[in-house]
C-alpha atoms as a PDB file:
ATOM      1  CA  UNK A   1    -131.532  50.752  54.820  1.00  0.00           C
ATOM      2  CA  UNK A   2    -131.981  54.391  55.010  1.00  0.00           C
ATOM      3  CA  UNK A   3    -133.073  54.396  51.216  1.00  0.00           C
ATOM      4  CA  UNK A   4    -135.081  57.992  50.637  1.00  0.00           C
ATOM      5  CA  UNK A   5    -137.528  58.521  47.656  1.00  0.00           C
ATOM      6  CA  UNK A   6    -136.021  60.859  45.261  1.00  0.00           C
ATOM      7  CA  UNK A   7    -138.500  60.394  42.343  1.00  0.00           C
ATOM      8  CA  UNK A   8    -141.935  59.576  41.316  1.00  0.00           C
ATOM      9  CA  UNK A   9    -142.280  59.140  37.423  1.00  0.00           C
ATOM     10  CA  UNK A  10    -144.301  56.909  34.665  1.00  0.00           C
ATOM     11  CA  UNK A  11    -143.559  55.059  31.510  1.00  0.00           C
ATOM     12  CA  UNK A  12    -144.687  56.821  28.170  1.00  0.00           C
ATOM     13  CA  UNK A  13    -144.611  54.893  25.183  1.00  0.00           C
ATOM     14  CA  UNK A  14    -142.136  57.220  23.344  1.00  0.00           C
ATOM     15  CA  UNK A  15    -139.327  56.577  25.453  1.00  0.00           C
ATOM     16  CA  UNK A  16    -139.604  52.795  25.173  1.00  0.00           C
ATOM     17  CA  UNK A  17    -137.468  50.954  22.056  1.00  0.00           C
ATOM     18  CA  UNK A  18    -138.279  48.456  19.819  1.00  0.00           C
ATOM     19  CA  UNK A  19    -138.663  45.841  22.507  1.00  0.00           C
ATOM     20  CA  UNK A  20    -141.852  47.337  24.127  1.00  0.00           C
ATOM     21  CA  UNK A  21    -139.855  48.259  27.358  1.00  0.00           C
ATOM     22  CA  UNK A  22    -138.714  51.272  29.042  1.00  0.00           C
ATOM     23  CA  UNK A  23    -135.267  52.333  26.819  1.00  0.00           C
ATOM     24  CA  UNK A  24    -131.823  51.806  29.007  1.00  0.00           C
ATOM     25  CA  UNK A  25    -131.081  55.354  28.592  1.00  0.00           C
ATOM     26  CA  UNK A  26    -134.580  56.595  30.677  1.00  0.00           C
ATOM     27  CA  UNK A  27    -133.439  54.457  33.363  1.00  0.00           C
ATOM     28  CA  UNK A  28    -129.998  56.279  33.378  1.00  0.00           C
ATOM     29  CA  UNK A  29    -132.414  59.633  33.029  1.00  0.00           C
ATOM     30  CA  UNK A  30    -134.578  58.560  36.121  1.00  0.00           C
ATOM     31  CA  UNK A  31    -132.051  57.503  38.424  1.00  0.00           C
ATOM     32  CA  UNK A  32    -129.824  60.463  37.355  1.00  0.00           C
ATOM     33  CA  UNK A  33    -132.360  62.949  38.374  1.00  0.00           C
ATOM     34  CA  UNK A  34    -133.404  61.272  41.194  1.00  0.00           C
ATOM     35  CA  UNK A  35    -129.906  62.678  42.904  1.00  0.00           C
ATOM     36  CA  UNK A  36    -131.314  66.067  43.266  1.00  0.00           C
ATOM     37  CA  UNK A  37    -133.716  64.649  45.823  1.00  0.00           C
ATOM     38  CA  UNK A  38    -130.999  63.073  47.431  1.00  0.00           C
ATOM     39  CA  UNK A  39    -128.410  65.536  46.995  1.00  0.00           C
ATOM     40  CA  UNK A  40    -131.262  68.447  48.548  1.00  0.00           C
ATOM     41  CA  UNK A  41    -131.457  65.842  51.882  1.00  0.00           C
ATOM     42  CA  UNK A  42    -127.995  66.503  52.374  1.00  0.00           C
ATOM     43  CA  UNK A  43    -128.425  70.393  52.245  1.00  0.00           C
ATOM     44  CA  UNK A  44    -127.127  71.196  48.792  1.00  0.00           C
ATOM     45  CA  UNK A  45    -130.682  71.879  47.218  1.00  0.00           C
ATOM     46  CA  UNK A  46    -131.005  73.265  43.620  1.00  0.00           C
ATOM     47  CA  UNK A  47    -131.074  76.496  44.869  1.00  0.00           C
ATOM     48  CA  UNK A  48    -127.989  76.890  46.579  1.00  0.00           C
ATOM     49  CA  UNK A  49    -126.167  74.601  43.469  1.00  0.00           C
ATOM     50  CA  UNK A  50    -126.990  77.543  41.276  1.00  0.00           C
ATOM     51  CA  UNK A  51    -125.699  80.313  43.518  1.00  0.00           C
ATOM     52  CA  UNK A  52    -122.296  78.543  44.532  1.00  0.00           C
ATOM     53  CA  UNK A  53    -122.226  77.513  40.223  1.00  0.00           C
ATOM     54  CA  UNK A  54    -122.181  73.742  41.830  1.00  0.00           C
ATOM     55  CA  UNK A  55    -123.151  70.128  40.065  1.00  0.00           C
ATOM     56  CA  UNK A  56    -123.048  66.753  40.745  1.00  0.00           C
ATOM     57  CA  UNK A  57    -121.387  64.435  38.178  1.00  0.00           C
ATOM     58  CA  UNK A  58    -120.589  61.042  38.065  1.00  0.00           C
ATOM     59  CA  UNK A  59    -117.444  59.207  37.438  1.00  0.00           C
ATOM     60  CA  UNK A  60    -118.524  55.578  37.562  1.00  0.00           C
ATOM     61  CA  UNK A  61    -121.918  54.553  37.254  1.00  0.00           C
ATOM     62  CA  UNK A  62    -122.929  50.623  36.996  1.00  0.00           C
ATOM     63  CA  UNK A  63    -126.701  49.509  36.897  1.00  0.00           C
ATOM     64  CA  UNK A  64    -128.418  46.382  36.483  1.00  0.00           C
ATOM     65  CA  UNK A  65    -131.803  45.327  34.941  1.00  0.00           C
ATOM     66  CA  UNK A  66    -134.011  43.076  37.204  1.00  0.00           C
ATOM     67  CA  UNK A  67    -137.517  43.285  35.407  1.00  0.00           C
ATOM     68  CA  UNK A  68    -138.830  45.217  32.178  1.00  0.00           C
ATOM     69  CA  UNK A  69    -140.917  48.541  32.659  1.00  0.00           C
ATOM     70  CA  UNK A  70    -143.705  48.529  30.175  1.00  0.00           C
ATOM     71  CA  UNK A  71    -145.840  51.583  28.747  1.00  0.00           C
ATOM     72  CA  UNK A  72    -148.185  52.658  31.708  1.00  0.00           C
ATOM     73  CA  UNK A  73    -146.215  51.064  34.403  1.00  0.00           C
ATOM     74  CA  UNK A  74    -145.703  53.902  37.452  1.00  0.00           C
ATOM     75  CA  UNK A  75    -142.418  53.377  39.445  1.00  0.00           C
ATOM     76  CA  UNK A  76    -140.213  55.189  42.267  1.00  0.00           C
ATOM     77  CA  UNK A  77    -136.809  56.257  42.321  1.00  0.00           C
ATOM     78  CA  UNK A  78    -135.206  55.172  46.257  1.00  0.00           C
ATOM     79  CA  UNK A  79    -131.801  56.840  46.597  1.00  0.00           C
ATOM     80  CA  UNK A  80    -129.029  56.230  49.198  1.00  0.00           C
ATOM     81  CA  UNK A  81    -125.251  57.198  50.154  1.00  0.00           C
ATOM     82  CA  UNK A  82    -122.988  54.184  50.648  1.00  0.00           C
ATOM     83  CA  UNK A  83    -119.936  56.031  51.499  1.00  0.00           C
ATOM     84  CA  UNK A  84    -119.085  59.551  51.607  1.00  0.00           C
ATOM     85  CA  UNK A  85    -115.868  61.407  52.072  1.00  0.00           C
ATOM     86  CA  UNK A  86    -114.338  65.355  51.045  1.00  0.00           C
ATOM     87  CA  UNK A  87    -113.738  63.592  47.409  1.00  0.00           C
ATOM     88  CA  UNK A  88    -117.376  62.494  46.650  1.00  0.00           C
ATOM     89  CA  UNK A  89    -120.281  60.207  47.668  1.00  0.00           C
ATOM     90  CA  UNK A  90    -120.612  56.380  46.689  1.00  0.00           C
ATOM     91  CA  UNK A  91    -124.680  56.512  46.062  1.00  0.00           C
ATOM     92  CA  UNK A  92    -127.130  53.468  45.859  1.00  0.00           C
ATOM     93  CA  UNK A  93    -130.620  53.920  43.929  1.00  0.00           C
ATOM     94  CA  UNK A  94    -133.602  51.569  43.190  1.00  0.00           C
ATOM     95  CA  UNK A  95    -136.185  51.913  40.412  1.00  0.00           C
ATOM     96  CA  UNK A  96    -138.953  50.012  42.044  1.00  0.00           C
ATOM     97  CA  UNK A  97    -142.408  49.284  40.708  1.00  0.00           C
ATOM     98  CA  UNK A  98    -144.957  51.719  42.773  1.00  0.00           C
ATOM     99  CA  UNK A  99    -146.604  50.718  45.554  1.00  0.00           C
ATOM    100  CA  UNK A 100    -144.376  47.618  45.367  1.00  0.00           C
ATOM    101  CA  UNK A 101    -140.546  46.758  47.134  1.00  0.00           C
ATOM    102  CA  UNK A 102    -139.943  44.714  43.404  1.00  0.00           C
ATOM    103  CA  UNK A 103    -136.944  46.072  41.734  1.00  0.00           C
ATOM    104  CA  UNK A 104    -136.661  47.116  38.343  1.00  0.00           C
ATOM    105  CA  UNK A 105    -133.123  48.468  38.405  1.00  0.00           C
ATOM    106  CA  UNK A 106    -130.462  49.270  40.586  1.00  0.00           C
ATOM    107  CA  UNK A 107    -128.071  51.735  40.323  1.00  0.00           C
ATOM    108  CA  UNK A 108    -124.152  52.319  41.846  1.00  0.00           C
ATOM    109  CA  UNK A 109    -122.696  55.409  41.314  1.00  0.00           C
ATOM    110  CA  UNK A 110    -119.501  57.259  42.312  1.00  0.00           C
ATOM    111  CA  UNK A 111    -119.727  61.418  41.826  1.00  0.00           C
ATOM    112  CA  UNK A 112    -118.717  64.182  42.818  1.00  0.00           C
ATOM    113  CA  UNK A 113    -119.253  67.876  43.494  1.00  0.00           C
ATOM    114  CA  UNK A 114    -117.854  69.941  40.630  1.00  0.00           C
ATOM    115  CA  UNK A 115    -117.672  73.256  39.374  1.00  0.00           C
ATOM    116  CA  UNK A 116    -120.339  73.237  36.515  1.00  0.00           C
ATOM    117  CA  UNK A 117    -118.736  76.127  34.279  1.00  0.00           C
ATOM    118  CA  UNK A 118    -115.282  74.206  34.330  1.00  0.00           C
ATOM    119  CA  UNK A 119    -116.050  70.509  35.666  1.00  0.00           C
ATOM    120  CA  UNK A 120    -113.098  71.418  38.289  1.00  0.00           C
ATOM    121  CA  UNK A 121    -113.646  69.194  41.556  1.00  0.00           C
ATOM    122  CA  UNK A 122    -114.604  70.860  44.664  1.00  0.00           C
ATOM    123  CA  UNK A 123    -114.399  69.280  48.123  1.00  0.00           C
ATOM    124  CA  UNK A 124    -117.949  68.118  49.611  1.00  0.00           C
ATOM    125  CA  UNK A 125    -119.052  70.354  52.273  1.00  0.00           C
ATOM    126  CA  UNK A 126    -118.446  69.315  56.115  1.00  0.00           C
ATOM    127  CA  UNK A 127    -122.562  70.275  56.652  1.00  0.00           C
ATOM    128  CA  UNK A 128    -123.387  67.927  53.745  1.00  0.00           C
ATOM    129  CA  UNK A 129    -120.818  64.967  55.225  1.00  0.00           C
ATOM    130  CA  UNK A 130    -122.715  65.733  58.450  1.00  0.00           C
ATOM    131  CA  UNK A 131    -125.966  64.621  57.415  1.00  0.00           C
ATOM    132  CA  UNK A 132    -125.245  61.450  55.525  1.00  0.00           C
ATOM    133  CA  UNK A 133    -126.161  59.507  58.392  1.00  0.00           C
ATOM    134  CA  UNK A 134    -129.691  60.988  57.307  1.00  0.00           C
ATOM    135  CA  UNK A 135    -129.477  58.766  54.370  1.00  0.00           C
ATOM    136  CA  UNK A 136    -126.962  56.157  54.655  1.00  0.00           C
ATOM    137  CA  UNK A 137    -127.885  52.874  53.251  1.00  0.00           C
ATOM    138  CA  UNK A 138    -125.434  49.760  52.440  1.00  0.00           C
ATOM    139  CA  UNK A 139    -125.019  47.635  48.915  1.00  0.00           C
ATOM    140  CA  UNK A 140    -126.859  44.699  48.708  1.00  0.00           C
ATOM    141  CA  UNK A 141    -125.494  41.450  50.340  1.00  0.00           C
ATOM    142  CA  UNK A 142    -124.064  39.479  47.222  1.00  0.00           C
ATOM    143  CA  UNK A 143    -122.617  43.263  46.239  1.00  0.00           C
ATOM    144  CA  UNK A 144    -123.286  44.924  43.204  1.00  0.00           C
ATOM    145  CA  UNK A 145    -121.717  43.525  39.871  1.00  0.00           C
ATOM    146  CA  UNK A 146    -123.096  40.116  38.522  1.00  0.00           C
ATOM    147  CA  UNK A 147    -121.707  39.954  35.059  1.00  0.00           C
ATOM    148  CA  UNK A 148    -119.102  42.662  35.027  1.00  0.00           C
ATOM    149  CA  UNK A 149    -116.174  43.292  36.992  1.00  0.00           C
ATOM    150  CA  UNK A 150    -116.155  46.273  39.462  1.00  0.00           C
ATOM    151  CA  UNK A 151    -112.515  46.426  38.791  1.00  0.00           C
ATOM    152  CA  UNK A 152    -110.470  49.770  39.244  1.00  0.00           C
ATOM    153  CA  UNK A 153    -111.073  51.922  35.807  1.00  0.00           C
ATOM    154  CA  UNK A 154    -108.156  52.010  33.191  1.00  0.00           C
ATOM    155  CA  UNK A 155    -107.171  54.824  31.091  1.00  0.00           C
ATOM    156  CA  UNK A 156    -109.365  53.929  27.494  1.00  0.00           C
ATOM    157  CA  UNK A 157    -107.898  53.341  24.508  1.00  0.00           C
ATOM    158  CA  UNK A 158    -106.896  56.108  21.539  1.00  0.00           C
ATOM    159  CA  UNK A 159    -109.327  55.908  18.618  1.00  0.00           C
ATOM    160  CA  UNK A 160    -106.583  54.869  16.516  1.00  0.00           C
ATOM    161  CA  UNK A 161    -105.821  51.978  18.899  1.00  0.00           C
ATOM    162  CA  UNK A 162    -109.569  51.000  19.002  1.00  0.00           C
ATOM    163  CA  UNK A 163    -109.908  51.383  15.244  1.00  0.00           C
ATOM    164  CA  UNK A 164    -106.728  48.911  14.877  1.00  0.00           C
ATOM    165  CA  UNK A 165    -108.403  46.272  17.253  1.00  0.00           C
ATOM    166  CA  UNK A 166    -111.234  45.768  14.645  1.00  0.00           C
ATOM    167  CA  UNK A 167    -114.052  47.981  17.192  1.00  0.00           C
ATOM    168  CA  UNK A 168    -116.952  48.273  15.166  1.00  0.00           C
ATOM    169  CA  UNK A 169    -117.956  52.152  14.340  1.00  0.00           C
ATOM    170  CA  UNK A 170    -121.165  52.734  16.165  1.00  0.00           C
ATOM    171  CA  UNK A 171    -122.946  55.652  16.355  1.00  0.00           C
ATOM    172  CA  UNK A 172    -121.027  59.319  15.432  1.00  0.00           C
ATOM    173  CA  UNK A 173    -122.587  63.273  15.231  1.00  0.00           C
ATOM    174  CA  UNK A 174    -121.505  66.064  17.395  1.00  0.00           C
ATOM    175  CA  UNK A 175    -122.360  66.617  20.471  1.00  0.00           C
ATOM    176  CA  UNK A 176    -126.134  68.430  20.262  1.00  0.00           C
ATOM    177  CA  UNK A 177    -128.023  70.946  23.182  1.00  0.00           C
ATOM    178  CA  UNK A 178    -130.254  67.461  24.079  1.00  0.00           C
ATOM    179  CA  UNK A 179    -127.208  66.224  25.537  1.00  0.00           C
ATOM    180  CA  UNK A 180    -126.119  68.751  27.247  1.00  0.00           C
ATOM    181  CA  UNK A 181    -126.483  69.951  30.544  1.00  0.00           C
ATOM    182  CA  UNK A 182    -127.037  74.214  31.140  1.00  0.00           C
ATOM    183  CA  UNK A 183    -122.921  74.414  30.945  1.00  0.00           C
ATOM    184  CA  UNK A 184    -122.999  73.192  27.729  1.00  0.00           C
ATOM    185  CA  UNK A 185    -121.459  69.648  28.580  1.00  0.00           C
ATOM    186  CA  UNK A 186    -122.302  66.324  28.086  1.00  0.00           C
ATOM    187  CA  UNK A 187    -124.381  64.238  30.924  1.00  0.00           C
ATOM    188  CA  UNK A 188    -124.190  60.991  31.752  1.00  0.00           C
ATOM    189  CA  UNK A 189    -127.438  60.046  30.352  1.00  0.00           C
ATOM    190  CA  UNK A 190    -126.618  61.408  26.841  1.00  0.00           C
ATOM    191  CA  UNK A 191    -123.405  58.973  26.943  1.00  0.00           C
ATOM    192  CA  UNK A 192    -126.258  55.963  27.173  1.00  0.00           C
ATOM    193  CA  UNK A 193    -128.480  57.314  24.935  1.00  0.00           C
ATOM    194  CA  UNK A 194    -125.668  57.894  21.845  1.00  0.00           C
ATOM    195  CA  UNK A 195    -124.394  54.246  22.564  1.00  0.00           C
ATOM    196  CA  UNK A 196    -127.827  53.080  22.888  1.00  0.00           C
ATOM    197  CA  UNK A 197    -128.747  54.876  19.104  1.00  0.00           C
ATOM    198  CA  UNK A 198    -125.416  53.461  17.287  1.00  0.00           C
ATOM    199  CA  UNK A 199    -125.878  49.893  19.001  1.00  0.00           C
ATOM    200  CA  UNK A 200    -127.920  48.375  15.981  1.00  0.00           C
ATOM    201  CA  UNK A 201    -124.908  49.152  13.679  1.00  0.00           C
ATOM    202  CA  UNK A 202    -122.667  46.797  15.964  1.00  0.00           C
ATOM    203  CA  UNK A 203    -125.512  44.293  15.854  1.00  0.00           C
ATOM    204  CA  UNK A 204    -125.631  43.748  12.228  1.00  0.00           C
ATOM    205  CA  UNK A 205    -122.243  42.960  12.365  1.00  0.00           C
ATOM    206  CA  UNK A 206    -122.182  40.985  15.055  1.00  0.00           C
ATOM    207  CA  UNK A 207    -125.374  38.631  14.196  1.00  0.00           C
ATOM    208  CA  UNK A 208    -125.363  35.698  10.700  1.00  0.00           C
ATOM    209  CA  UNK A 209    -127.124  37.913   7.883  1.00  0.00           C
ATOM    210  CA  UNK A 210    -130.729  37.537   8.429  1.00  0.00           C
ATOM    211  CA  UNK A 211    -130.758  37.408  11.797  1.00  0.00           C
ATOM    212  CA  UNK A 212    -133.512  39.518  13.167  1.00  0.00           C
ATOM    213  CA  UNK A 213    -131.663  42.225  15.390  1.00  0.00           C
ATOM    214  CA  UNK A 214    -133.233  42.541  18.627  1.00  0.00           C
ATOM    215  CA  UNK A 215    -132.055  41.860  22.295  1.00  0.00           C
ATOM    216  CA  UNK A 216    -132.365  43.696  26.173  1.00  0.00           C
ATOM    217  CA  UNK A 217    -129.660  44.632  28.429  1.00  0.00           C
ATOM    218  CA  UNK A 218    -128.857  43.154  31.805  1.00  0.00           C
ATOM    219  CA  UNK A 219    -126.372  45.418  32.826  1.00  0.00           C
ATOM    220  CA  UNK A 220    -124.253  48.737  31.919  1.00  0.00           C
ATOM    221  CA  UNK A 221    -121.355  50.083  33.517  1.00  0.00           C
ATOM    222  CA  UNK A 222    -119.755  53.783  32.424  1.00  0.00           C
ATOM    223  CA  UNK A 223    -116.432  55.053  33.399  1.00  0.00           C
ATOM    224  CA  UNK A 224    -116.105  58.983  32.683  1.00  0.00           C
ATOM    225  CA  UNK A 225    -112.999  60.343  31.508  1.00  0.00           C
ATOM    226  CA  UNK A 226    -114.184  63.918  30.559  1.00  0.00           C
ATOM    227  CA  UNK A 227    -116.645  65.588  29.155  1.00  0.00           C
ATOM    228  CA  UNK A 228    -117.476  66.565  25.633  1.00  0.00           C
ATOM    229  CA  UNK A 229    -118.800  69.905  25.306  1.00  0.00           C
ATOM    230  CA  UNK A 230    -121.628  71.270  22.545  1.00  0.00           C
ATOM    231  CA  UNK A 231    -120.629  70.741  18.964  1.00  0.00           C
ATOM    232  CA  UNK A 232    -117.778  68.362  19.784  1.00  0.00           C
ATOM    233  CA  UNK A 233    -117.821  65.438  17.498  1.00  0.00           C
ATOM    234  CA  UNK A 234    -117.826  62.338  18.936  1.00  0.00           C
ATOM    235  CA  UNK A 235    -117.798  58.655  18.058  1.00  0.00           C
ATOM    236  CA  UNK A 236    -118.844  55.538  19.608  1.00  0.00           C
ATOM    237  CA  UNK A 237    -116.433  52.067  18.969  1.00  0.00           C
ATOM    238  CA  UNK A 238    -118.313  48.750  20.119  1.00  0.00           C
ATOM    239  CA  UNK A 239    -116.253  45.734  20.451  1.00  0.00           C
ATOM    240  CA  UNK A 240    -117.556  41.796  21.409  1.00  0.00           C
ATOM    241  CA  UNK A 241    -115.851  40.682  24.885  1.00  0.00           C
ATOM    242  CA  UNK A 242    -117.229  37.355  25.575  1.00  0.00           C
ATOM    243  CA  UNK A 243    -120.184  34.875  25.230  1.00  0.00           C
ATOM    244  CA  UNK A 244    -121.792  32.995  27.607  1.00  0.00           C
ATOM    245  CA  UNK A 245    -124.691  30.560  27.261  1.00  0.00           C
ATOM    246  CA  UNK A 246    -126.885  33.214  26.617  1.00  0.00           C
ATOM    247  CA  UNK A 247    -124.688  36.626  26.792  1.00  0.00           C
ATOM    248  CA  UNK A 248    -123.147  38.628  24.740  1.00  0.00           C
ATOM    249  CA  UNK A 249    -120.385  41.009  26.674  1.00  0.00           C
ATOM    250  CA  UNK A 250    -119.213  43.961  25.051  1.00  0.00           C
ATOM    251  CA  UNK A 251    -117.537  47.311  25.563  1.00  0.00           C
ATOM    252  CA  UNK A 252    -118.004  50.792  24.347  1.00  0.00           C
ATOM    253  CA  UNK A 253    -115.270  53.480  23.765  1.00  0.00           C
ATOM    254  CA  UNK A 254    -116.883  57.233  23.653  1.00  0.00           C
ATOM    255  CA  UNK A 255    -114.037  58.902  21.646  1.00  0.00           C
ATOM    256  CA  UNK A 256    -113.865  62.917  21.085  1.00  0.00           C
ATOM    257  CA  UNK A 257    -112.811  62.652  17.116  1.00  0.00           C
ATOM    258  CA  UNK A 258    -110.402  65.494  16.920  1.00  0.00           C
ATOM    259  CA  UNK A 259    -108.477  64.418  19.472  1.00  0.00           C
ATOM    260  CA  UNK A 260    -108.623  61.069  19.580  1.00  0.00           C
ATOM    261  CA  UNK A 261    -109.188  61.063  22.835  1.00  0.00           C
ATOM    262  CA  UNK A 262    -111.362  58.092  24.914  1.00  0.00           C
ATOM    263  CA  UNK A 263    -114.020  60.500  26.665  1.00  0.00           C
ATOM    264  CA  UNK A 264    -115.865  57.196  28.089  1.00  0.00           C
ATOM    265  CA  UNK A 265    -116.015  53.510  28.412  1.00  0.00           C
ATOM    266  CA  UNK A 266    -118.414  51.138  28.759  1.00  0.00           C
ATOM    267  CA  UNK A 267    -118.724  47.269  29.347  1.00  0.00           C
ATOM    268  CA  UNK A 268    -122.335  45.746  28.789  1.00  0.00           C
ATOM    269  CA  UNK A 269    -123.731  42.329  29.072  1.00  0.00           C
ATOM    270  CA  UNK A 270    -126.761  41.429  27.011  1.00  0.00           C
ATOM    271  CA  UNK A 271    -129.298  38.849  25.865  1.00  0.00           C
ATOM    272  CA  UNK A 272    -131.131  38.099  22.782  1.00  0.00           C
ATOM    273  CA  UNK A 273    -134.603  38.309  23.521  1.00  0.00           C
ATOM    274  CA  UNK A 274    -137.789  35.928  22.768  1.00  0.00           C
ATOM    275  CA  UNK A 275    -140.740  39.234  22.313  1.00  0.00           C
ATOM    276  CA  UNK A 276    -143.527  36.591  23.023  1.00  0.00           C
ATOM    277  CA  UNK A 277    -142.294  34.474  25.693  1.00  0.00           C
ATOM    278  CA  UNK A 278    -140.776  37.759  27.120  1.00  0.00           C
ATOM    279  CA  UNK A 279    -137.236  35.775  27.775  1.00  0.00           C
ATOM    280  CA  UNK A 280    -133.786  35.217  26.654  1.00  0.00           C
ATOM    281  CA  UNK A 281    -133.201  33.397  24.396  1.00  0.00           C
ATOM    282  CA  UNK A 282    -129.499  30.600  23.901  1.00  0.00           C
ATOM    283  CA  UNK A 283    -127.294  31.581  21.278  1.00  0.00           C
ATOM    284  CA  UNK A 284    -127.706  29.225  18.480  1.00  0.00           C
ATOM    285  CA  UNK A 285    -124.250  27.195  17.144  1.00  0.00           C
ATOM    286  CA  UNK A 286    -124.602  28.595  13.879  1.00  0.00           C
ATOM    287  CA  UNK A 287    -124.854  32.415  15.491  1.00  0.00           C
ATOM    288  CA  UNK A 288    -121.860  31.474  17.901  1.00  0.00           C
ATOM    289  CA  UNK A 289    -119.574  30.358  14.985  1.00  0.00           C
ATOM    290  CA  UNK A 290    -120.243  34.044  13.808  1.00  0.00           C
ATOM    291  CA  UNK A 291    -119.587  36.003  16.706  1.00  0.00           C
ATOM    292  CA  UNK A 292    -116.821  34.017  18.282  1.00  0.00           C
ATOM    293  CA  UNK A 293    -114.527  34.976  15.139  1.00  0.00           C
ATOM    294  CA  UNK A 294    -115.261  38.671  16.378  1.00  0.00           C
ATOM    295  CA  UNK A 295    -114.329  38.757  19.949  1.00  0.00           C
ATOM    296  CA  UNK A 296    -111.227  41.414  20.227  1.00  0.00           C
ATOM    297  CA  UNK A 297    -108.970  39.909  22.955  1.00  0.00           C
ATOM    298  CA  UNK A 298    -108.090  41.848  25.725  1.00  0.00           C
ATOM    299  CA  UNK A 299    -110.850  44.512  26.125  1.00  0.00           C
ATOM    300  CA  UNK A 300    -111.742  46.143  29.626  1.00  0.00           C
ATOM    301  CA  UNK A 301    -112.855  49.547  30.705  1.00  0.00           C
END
């Protein structure tokens, strides 16, 4: 595997959440920036970006959580292309402990190269298809998606539709200069970290009263439809998929609020977690009676 390293970082103890670990939307930061490295291997550097008014963005990103990273913890971004074509590059990433091969996340991601003024596509250059073989890696052998489908995307839902299906209103505030990139338009990472900050109004829903609100993530996937620009209003709808023994699977509909429009989805799988034992934890009967009432049937991203 022809896996590069794109980044070299740390774990500070303001970006972890209440669980003591590093928060999912850092690890959507990390690997996000760690395609600059890989992106400058394959001769479109920062530098020449700028001067042709280039970016990279993402139209499918999935990653899984292997292993918490914990306040002082020192890790590595590895970045690689899977497949690469005049339409865009299919790139794999690790966040690895350092000095270590264990994995902390991985990370699948299908971008392309875009006009940043306009988020037009633009065709990926022959030079830059020329050197993938620089840094071609494969997926790993069982693939890539354990608990959700790496089916193709569909269209999302209206708000109105998603507001008639009983989705929960999550988190909602225009769209602010942190979470925007110099174009004035919404990254990937801020779509994580405004689902991530209206998640706990879903969860009070979703748990018996009482029920101390707490859990970790196991695995994310985000389908971009567009992209909000600054002082767009926006609104996140959360809806329960599924349970499993221990999982809860839900999705998340980004929605531009004057329009209506679905700007994202998202389809997570998580676990409630035990903050001593550092471990999931079974859904109880009682807490299963509750939720199961508030699956919505049919969701998918």
């Amino acid at each position: 595997m022809a896996v590069i390293e794109t980044l070299r970082s740390g774990v500070n103890s303001w970006e972890c959440d209440q669980m003591g670990h590093l928060n999912v939307r850092t690890y959507f930061a990390r690997a996000n920036q760690g395609m600059v490295g890989l992106a400058l291997a394959l001769g479109l550097g920062p530098g020449r970006m700028r001067a042709q008014g280039w970016c990279l963005r993402a139209s499918d990103q999935h990653v899984r959580f292997m292993r918490e990273l914990r306040v002082g913890a020192s890790y590595t971004v590895l970045s690689g292309v899977v497949a690469a074509s005049s339409e865009g590059l299919e790139v794999y990433q690790e966040l690895c402990f350092a000095g270590e091969q264990t994995l902390a996340a991985s990370v699948f991601t299908k971008l392309g190269l875009r006009e940043c003024a306009t988020d037009q596509p633009v065709r990926m250059p022959e030079e830059a298809l020329s050197r993938v073989t620089e840094v071609e890696t494969t997926l790993p052998d069982d693939g890539f998606g354990r608990g959700i489908e790496r089916s193709a995307p569909q269209p999302g839902p209206s708000r109105n539709e998603a507001i008639a299906m009983g989705m929960v209103g999550a988190y909602m505030a225009p769209v602010s200069p942190e979470d925007c990139d110099a174009h004035d338009l919404m990254t990937e990472t801020a779509f994580m970290a405004r689902v991530s900050d209206g998640i706990g109004h879903f969860f009070r829903r979703l748990h018996p009263p009482g029920t101390p609100v707490g859990g970790a993530a196991l695995e994310y996937r985000y389908v971009f439809h567009t992209r909000p620009r600054l002082g767009d209003l926006i609104e996140v709808r959360t809806g329960l998929k599924a349970l499993g023994n221990k999982t809860r699977h839900f999705c998340h509909f980004v929605f531009d609020v004057e329009s209506g429009c679905c700007v994202a989805s998202s389809e997570a799988v998580a676990v409630g977690f035990d903050l001593k034992a550092r471990r999931a934890l079974p859904i109880s009967p009682e807490a299963r009676a509750h939720m199961q009432a508030q699956i919505v049937p049919g969701l998918r991203i």
